[in-house]
PDB file of N, CA and C in Angstrom:
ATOM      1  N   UNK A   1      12.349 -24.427   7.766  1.00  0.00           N
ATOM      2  CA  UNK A   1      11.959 -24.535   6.391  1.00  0.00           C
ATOM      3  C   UNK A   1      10.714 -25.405   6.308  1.00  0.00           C
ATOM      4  N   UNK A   2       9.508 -25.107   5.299  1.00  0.00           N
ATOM      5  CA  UNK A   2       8.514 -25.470   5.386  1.00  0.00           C
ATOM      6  C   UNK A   2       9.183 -26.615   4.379  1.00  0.00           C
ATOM      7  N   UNK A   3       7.872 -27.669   4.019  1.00  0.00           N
ATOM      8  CA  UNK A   3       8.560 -28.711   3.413  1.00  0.00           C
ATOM      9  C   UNK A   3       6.910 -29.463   2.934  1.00  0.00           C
ATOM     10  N   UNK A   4       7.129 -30.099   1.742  1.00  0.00           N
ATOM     11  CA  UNK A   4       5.830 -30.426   1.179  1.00  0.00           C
ATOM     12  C   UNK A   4       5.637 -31.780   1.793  1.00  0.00           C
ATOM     13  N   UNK A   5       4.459 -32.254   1.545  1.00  0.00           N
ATOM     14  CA  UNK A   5       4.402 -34.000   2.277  1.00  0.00           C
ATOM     15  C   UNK A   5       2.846 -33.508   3.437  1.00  0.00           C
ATOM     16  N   UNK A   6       2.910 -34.564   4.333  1.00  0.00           N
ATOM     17  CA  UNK A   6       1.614 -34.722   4.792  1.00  0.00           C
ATOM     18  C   UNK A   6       2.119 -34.005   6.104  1.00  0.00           C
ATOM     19  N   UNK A   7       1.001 -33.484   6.805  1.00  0.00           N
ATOM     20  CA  UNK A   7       1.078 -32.525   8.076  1.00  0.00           C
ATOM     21  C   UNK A   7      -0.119 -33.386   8.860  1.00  0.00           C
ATOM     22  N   UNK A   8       0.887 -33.123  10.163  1.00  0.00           N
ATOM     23  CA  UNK A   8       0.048 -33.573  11.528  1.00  0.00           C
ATOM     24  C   UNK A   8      -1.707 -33.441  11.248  1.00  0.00           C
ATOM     25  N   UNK A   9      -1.343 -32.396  10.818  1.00  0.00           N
ATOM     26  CA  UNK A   9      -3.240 -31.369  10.993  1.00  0.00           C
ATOM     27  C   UNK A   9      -4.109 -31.821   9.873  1.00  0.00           C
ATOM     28  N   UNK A  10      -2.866 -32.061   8.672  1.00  0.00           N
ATOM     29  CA  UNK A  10      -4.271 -32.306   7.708  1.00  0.00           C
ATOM     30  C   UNK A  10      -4.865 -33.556   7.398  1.00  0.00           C
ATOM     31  N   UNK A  11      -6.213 -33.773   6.512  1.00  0.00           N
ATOM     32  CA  UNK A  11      -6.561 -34.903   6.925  1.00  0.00           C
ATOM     33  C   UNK A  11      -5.796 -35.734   6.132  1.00  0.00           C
ATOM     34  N   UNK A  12      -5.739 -37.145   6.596  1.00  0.00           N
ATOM     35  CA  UNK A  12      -5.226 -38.514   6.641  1.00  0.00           C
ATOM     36  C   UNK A  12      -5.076 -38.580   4.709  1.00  0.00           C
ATOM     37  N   UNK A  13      -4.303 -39.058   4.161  1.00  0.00           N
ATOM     38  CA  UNK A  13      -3.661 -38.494   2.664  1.00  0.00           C
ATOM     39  C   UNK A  13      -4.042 -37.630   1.790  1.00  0.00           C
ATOM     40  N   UNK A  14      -3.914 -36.877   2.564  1.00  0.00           N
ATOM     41  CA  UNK A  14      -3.730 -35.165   1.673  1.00  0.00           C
ATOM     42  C   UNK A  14      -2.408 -34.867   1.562  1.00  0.00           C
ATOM     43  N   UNK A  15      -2.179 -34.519   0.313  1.00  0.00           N
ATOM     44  CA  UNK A  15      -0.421 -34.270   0.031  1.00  0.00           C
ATOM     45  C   UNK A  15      -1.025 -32.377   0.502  1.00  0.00           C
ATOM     46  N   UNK A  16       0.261 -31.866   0.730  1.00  0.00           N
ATOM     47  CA  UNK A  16       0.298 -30.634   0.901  1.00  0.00           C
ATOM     48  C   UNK A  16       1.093 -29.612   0.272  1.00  0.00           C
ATOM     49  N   UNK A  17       0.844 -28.710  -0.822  1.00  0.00           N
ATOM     50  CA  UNK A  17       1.911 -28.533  -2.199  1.00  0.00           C
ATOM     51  C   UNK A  17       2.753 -27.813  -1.469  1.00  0.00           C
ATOM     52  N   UNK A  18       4.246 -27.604  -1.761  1.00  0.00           N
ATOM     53  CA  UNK A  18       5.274 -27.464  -1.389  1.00  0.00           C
ATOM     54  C   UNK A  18       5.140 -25.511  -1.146  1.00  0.00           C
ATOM     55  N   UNK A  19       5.076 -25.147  -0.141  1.00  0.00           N
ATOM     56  CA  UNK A  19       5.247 -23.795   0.638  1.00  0.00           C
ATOM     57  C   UNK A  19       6.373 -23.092   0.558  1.00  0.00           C
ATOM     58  N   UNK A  20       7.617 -22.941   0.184  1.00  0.00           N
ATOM     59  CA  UNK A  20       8.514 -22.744   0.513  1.00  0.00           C
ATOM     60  C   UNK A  20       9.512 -23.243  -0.506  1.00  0.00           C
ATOM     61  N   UNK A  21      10.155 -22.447  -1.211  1.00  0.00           N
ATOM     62  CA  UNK A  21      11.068 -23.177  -2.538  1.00  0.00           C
ATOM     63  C   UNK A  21      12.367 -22.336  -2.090  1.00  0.00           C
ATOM     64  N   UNK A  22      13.293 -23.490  -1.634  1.00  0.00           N
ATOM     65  CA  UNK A  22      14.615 -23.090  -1.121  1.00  0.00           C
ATOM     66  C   UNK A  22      15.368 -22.092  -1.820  1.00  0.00           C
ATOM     67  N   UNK A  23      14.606 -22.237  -3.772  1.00  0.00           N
ATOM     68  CA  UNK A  23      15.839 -21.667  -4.826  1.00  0.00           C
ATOM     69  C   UNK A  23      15.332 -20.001  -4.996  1.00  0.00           C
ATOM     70  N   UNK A  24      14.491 -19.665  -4.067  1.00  0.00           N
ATOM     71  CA  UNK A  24      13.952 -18.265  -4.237  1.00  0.00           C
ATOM     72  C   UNK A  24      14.887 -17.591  -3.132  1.00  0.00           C
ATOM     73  N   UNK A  25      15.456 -16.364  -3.836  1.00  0.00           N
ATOM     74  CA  UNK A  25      16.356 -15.856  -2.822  1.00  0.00           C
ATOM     75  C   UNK A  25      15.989 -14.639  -2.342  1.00  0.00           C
ATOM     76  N   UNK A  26      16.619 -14.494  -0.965  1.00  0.00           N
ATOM     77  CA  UNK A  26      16.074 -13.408   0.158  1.00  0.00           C
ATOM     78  C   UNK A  26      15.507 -12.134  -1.244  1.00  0.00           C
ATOM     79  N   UNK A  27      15.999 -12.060  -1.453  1.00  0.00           N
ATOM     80  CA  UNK A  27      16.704 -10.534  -2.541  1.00  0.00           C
ATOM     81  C   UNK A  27      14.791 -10.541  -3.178  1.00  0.00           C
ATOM     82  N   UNK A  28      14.470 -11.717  -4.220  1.00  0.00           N
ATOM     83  CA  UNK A  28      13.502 -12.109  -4.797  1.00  0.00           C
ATOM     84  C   UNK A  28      12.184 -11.764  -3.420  1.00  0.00           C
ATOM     85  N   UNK A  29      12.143 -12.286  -2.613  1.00  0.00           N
ATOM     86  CA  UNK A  29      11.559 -12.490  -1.302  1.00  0.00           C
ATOM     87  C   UNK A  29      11.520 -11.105  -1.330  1.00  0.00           C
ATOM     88  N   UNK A  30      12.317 -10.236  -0.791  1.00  0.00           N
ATOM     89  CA  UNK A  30      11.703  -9.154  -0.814  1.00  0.00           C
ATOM     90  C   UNK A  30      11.193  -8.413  -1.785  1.00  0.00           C
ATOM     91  N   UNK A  31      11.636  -8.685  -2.732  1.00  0.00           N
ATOM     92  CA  UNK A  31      10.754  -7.693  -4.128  1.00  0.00           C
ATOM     93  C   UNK A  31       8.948  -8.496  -3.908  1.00  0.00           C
ATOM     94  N   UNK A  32       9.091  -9.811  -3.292  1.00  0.00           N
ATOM     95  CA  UNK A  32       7.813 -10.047  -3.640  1.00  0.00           C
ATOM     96  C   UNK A  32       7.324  -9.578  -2.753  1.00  0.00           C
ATOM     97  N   UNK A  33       7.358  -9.478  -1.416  1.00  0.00           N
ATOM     98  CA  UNK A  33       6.785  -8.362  -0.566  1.00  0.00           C
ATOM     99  C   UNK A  33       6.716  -7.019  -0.527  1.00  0.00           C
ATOM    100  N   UNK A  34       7.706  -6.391  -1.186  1.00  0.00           N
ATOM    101  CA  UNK A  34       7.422  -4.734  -1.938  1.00  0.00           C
ATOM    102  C   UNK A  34       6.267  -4.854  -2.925  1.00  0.00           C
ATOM    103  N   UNK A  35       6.315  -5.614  -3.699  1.00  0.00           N
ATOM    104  CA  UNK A  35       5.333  -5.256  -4.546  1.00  0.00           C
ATOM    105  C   UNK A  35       3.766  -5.871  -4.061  1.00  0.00           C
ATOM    106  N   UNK A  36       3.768  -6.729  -3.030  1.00  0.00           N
ATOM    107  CA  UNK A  36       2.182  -7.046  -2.441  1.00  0.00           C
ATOM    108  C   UNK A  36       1.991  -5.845  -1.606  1.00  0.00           C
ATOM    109  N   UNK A  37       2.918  -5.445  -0.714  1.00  0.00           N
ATOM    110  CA  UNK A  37       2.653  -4.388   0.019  1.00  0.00           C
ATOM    111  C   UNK A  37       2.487  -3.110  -0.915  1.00  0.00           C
ATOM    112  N   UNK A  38       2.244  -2.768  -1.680  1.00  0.00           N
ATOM    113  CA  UNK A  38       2.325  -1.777  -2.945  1.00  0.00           C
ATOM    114  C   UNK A  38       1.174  -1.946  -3.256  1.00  0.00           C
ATOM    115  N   UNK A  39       0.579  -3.266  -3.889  1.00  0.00           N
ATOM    116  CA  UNK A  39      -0.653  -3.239  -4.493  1.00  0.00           C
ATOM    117  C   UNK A  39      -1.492  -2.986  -3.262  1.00  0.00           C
ATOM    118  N   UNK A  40      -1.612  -3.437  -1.775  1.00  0.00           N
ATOM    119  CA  UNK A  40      -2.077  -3.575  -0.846  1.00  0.00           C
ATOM    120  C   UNK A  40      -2.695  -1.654  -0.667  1.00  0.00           C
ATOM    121  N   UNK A  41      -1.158  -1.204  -0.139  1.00  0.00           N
ATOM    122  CA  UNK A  41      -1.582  -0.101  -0.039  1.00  0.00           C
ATOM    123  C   UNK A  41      -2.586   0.892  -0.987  1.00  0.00           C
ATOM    124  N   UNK A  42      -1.839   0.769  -2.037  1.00  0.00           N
ATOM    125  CA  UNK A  42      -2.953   1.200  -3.242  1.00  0.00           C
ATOM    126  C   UNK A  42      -4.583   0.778  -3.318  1.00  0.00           C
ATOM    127  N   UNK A  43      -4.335  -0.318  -2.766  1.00  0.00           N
ATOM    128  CA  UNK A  43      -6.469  -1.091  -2.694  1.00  0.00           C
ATOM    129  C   UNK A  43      -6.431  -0.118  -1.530  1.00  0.00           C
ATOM    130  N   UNK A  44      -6.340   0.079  -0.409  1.00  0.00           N
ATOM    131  CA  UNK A  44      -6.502   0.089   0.400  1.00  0.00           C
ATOM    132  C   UNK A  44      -6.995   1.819   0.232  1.00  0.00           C
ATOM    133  N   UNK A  45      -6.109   2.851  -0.487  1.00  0.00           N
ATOM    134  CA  UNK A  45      -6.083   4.565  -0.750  1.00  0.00           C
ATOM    135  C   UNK A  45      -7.098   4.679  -1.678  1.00  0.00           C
ATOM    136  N   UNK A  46      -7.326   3.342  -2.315  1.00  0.00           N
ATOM    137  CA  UNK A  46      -8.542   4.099  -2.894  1.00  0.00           C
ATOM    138  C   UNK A  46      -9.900   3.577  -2.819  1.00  0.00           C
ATOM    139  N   UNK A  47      -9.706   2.664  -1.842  1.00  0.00           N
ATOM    140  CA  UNK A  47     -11.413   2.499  -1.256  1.00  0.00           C
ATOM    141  C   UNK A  47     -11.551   3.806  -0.287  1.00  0.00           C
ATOM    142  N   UNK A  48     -10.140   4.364   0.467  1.00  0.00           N
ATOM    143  CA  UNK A  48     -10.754   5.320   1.256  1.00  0.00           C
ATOM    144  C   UNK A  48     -10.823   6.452  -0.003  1.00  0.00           C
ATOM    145  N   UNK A  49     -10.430   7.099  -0.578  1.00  0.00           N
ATOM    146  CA  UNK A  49     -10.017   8.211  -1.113  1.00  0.00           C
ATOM    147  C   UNK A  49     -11.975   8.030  -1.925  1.00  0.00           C
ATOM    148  N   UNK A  50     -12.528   6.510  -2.306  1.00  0.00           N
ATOM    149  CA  UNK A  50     -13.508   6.142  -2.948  1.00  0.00           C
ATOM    150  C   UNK A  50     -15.328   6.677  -1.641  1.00  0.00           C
ATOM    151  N   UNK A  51     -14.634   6.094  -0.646  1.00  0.00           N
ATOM    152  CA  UNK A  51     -15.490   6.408   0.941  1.00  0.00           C
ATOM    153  C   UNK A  51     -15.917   7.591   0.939  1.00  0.00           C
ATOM    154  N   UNK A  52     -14.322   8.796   0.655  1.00  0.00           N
ATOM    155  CA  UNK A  52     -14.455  10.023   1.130  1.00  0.00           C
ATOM    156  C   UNK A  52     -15.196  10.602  -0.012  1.00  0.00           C
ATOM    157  N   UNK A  53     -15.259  10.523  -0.990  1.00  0.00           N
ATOM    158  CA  UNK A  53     -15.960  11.275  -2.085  1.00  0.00           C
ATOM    159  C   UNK A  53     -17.364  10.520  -1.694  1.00  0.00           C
ATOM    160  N   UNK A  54     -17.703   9.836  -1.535  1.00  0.00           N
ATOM    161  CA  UNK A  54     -19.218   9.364  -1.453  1.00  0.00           C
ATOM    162  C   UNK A  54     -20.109  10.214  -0.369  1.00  0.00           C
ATOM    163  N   UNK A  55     -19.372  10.073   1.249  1.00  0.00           N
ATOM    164  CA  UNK A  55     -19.611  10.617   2.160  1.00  0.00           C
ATOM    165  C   UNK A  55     -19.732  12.450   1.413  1.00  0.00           C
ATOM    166  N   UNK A  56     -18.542  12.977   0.988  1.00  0.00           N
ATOM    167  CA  UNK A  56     -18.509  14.241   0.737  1.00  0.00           C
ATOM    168  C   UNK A  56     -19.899  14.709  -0.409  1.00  0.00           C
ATOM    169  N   UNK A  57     -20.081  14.133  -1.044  1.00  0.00           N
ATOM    170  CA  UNK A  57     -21.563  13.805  -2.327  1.00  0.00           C
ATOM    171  C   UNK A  57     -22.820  13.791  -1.362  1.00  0.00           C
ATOM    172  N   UNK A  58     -23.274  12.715  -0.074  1.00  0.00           N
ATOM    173  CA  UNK A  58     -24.244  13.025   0.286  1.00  0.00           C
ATOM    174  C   UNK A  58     -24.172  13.944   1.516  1.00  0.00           C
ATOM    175  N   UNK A  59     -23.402  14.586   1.617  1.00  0.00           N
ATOM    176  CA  UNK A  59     -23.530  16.004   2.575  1.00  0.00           C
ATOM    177  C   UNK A  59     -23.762  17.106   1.858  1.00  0.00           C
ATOM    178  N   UNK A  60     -23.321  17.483   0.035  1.00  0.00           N
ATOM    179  CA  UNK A  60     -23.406  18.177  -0.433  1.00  0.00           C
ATOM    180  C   UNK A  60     -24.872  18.239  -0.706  1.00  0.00           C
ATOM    181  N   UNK A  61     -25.461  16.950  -0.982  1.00  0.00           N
ATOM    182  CA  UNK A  61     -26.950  16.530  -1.243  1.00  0.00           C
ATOM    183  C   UNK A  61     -28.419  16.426  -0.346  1.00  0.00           C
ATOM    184  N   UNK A  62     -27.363  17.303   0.778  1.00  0.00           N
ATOM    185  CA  UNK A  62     -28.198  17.544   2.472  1.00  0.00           C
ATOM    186  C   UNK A  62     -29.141  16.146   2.252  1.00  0.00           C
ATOM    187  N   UNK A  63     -28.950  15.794   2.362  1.00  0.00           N
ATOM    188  CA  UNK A  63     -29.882  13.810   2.416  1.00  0.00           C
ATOM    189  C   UNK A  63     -30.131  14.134   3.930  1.00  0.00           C
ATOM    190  N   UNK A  64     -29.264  14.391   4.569  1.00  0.00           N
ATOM    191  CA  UNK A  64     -29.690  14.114   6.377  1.00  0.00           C
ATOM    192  C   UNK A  64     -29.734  15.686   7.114  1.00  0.00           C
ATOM    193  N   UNK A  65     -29.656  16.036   7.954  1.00  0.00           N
ATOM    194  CA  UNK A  65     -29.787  17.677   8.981  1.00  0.00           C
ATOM    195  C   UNK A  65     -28.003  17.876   8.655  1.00  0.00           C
ATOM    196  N   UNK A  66     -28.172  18.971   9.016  1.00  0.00           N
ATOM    197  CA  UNK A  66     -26.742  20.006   8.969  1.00  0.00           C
ATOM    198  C   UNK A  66     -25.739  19.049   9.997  1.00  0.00           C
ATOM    199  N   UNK A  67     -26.054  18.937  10.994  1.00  0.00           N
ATOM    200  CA  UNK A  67     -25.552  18.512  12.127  1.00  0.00           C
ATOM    201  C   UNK A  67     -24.796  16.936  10.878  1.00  0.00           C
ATOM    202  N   UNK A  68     -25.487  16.015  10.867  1.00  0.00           N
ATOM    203  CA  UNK A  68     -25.204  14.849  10.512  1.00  0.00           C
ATOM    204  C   UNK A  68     -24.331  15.027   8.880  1.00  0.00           C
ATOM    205  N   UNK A  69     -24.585  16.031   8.011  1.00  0.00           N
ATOM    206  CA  UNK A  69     -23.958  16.673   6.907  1.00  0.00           C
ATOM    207  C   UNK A  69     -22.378  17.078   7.143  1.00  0.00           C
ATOM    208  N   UNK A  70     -22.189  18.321   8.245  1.00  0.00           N
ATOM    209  CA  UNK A  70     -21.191  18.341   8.536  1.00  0.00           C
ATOM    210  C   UNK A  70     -20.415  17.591   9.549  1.00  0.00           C
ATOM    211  N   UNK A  71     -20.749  16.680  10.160  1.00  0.00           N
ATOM    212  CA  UNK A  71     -20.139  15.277  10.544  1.00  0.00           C
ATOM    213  C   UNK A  71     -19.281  14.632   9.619  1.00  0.00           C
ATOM    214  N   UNK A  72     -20.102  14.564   8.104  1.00  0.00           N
ATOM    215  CA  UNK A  72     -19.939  13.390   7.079  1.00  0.00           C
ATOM    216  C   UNK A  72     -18.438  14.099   6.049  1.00  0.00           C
ATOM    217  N   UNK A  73     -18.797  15.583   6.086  1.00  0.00           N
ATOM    218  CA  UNK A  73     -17.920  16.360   5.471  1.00  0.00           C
ATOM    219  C   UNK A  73     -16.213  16.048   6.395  1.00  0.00           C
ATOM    220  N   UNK A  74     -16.291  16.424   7.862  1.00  0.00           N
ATOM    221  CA  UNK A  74     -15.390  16.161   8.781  1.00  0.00           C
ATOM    222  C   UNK A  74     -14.895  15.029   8.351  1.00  0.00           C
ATOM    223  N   UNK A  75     -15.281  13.601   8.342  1.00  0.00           N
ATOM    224  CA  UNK A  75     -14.829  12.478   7.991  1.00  0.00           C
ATOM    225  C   UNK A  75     -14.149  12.770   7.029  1.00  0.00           C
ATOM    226  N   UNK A  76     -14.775  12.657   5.721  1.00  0.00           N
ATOM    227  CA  UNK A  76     -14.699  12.585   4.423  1.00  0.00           C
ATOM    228  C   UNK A  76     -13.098  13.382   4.717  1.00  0.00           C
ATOM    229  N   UNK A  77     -13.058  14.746   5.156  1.00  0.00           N
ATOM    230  CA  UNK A  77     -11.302  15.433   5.217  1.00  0.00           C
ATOM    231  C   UNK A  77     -10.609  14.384   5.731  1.00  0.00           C
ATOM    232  N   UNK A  78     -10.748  14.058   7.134  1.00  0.00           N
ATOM    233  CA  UNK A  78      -9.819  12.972   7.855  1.00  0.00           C
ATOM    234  C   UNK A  78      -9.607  12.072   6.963  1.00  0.00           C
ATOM    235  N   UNK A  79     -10.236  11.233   5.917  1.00  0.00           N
ATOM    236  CA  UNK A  79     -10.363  10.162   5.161  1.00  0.00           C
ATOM    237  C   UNK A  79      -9.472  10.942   4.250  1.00  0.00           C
ATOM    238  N   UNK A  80      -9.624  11.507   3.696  1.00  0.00           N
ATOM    239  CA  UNK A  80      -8.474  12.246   2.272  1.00  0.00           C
ATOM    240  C   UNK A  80      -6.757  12.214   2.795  1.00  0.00           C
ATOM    241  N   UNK A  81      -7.247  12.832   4.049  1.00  0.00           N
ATOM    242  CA  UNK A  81      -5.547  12.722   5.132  1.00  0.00           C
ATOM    243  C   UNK A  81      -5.028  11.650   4.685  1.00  0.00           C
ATOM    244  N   UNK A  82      -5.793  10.694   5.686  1.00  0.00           N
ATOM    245  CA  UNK A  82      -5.255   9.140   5.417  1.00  0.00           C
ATOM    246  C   UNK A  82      -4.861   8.902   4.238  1.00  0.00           C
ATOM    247  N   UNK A  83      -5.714   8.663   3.421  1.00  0.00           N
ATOM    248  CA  UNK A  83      -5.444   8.276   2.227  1.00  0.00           C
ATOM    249  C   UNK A  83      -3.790   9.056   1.529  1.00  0.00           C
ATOM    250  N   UNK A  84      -4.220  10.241   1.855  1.00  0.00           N
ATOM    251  CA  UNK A  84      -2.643  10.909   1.294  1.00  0.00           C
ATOM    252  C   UNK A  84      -1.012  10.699   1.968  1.00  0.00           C
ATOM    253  N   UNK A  85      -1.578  10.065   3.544  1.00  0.00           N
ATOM    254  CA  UNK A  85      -0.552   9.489   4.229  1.00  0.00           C
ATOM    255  C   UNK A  85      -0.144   7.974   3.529  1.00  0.00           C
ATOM    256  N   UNK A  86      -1.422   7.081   2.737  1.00  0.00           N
ATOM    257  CA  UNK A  86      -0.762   5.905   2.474  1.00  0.00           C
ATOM    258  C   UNK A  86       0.210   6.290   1.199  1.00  0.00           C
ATOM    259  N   UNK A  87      -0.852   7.704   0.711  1.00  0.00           N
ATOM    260  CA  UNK A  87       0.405   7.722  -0.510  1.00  0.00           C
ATOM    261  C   UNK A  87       1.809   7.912  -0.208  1.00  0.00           C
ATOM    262  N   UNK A  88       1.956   8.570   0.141  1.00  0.00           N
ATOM    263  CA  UNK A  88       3.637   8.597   0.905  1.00  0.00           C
ATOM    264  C   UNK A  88       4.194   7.612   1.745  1.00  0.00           C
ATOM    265  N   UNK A  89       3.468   6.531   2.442  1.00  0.00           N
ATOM    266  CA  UNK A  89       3.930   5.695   2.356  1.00  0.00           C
ATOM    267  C   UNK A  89       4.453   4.573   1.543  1.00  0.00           C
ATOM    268  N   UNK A  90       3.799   4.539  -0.057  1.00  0.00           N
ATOM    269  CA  UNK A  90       3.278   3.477  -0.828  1.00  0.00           C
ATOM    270  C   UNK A  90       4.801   4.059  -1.526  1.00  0.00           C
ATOM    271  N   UNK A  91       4.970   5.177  -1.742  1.00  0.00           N
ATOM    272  CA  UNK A  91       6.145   5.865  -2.426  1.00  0.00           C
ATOM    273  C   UNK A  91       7.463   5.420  -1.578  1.00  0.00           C
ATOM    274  N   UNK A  92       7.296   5.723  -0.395  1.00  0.00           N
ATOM    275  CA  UNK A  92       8.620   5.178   0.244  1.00  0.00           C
ATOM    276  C   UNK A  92       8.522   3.651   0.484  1.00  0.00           C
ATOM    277  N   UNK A  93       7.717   3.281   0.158  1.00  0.00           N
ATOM    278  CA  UNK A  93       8.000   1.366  -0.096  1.00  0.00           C
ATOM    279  C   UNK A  93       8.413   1.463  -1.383  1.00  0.00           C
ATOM    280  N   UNK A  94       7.950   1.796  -2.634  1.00  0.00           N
ATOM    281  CA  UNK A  94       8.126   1.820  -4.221  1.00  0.00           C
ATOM    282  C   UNK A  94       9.814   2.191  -4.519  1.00  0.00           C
ATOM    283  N   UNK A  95      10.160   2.734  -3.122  1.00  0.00           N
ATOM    284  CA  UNK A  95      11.784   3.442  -3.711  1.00  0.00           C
ATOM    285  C   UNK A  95      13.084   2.530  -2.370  1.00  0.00           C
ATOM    286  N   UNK A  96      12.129   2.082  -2.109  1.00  0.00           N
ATOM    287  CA  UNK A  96      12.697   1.205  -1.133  1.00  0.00           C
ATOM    288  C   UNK A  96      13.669  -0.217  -1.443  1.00  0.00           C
ATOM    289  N   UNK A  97      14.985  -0.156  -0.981  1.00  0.00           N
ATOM    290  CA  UNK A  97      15.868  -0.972  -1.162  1.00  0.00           C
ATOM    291  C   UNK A  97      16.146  -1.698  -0.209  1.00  0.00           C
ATOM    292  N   UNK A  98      16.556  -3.348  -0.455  1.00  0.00           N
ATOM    293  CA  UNK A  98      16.915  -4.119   0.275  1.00  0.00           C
ATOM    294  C   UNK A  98      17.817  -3.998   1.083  1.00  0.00           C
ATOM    295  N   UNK A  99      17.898  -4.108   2.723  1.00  0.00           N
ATOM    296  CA  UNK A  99      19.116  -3.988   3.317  1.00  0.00           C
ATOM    297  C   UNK A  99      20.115  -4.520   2.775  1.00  0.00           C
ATOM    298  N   UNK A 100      21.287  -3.999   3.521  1.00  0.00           N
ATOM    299  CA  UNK A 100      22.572  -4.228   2.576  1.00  0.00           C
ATOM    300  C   UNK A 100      22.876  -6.349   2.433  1.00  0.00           C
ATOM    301  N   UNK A 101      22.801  -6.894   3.570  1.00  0.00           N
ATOM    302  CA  UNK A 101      22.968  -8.101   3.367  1.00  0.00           C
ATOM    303  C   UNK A 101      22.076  -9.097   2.287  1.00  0.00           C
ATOM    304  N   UNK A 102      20.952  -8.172   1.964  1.00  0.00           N
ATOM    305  CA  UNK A 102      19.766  -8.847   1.071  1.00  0.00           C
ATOM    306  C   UNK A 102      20.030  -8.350  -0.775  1.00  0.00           C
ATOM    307  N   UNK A 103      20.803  -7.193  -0.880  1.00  0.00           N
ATOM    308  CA  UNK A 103      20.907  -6.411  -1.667  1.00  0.00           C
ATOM    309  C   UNK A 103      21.902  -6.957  -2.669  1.00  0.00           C
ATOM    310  N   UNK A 104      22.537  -8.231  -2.538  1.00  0.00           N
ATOM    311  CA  UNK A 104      23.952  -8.828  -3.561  1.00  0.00           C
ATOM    312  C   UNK A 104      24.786  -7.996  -3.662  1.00  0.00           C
ATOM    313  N   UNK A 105      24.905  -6.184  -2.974  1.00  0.00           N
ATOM    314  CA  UNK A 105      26.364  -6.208  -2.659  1.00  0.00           C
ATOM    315  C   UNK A 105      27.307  -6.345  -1.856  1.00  0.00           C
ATOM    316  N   UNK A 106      28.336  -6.308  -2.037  1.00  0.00           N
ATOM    317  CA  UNK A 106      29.740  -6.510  -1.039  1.00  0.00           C
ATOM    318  C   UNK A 106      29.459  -5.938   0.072  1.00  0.00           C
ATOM    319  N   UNK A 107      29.373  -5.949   1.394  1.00  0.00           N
ATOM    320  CA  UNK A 107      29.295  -5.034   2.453  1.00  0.00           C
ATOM    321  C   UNK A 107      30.738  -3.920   2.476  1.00  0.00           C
ATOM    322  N   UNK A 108      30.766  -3.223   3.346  1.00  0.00           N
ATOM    323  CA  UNK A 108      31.865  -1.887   2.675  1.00  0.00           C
ATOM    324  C   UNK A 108      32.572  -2.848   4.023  1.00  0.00           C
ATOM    325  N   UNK A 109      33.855  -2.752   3.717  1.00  0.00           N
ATOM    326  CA  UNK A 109      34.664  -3.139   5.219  1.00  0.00           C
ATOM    327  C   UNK A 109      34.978  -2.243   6.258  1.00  0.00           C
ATOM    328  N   UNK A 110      35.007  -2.676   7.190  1.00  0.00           N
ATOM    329  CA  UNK A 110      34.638  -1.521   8.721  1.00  0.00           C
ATOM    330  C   UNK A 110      36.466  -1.337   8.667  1.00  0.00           C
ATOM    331  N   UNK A 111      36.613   0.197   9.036  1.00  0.00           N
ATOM    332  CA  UNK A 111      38.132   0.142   9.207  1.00  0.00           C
ATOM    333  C   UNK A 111      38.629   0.127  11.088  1.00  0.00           C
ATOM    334  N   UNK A 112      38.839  -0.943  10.994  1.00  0.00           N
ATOM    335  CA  UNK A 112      39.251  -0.420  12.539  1.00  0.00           C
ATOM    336  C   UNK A 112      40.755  -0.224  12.849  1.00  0.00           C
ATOM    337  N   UNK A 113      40.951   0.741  13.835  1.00  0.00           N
ATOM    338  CA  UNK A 113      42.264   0.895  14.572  1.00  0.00           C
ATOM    339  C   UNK A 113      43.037  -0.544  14.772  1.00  0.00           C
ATOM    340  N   UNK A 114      44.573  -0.434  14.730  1.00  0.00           N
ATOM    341  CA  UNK A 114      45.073  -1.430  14.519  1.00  0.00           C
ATOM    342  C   UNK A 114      45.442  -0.756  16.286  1.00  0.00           C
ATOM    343  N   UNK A 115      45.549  -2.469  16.878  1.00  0.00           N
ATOM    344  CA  UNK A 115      45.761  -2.858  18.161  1.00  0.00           C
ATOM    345  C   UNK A 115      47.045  -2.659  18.502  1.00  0.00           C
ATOM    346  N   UNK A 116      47.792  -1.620  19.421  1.00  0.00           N
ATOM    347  CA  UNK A 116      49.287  -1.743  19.802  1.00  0.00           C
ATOM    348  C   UNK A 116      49.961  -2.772  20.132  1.00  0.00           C
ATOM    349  N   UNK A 117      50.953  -3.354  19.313  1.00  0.00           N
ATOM    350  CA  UNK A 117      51.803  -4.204  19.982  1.00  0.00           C
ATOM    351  C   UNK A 117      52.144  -4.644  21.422  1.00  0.00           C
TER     352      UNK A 117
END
C-alpha cells in the first residue's frame, strides 16, 4: 500500500499527496480502469481512423507519382482495419464485467462428491 508522507527520492520536505485511498474498492478500481481504457481506446481509433482519411485525400489529390499514391491508399485500408479492430475491442471492454471475486456477488458453491466413510 502506497502511503502519503515524504519518500526516499523526493526532495528533502516535500510532502507527497496521498496515492492510494484504502476506502476505494477493487469493484470501483475497476470501473476506473474500464472507463480510462475506453476513453484511451477511442483517442487512439480516431487519430487513426483521422490519419487514414488524410493519407486517403492526398492520394486521391495525386500530390506525389502513382507508385507513392497507391502506397498511401494501401496504408490508409490497413489503418481503417485497425481502427475497426479497436472498435471491437473498445465494445468488449464497454460490456465487460468484473471477475466474479471483484463483482460483490456471492461466488456459486462448488458441489463436490461426498468422501466414503
Amino acid at each position: 500500500m502506497l502511503r502519503s508522507g515524504k519518500s526516499q527520492s523526493a526532495r528533502q520536505d516535500a510532502v507527497l499527496p496521498q496515492t492510494f485511498d484504502s476506502l476505494i474498492s477493487q469493484r470501483e478500481i475497476f470501473e476506473i480502469d474500464r472507463t480510462n481504457l475506453v476513453r484511451q481506446l477511442r483517442t487512439i481509433r480516431r487519430a487513426i481512423n483521422e490519419s487514414a482519411e488524410e493519407m486517403d485525400m492526398v492520394a486521391i489529390e495525386q500530390v506525389f507519382v502513382k507508385r507513392v499514391s497507391h502506397a498511401l491508399v494501401r496504408t490508409a485500408r490497413k489503418l481503417y482495419r485497425v481502427a475497426e479492430d479497436l472498435s471491437g475491442l473498445q465494445r468488449l471492454i464497454e460490456r465487460a464485467h468484473a471477475p466474479g471475486a471483484l463483482d460483490g456477488s456471492d461466488p456459486k458453491p462448488r458441489h463436490r462428491p461426498k468422501a466414503p466413510d
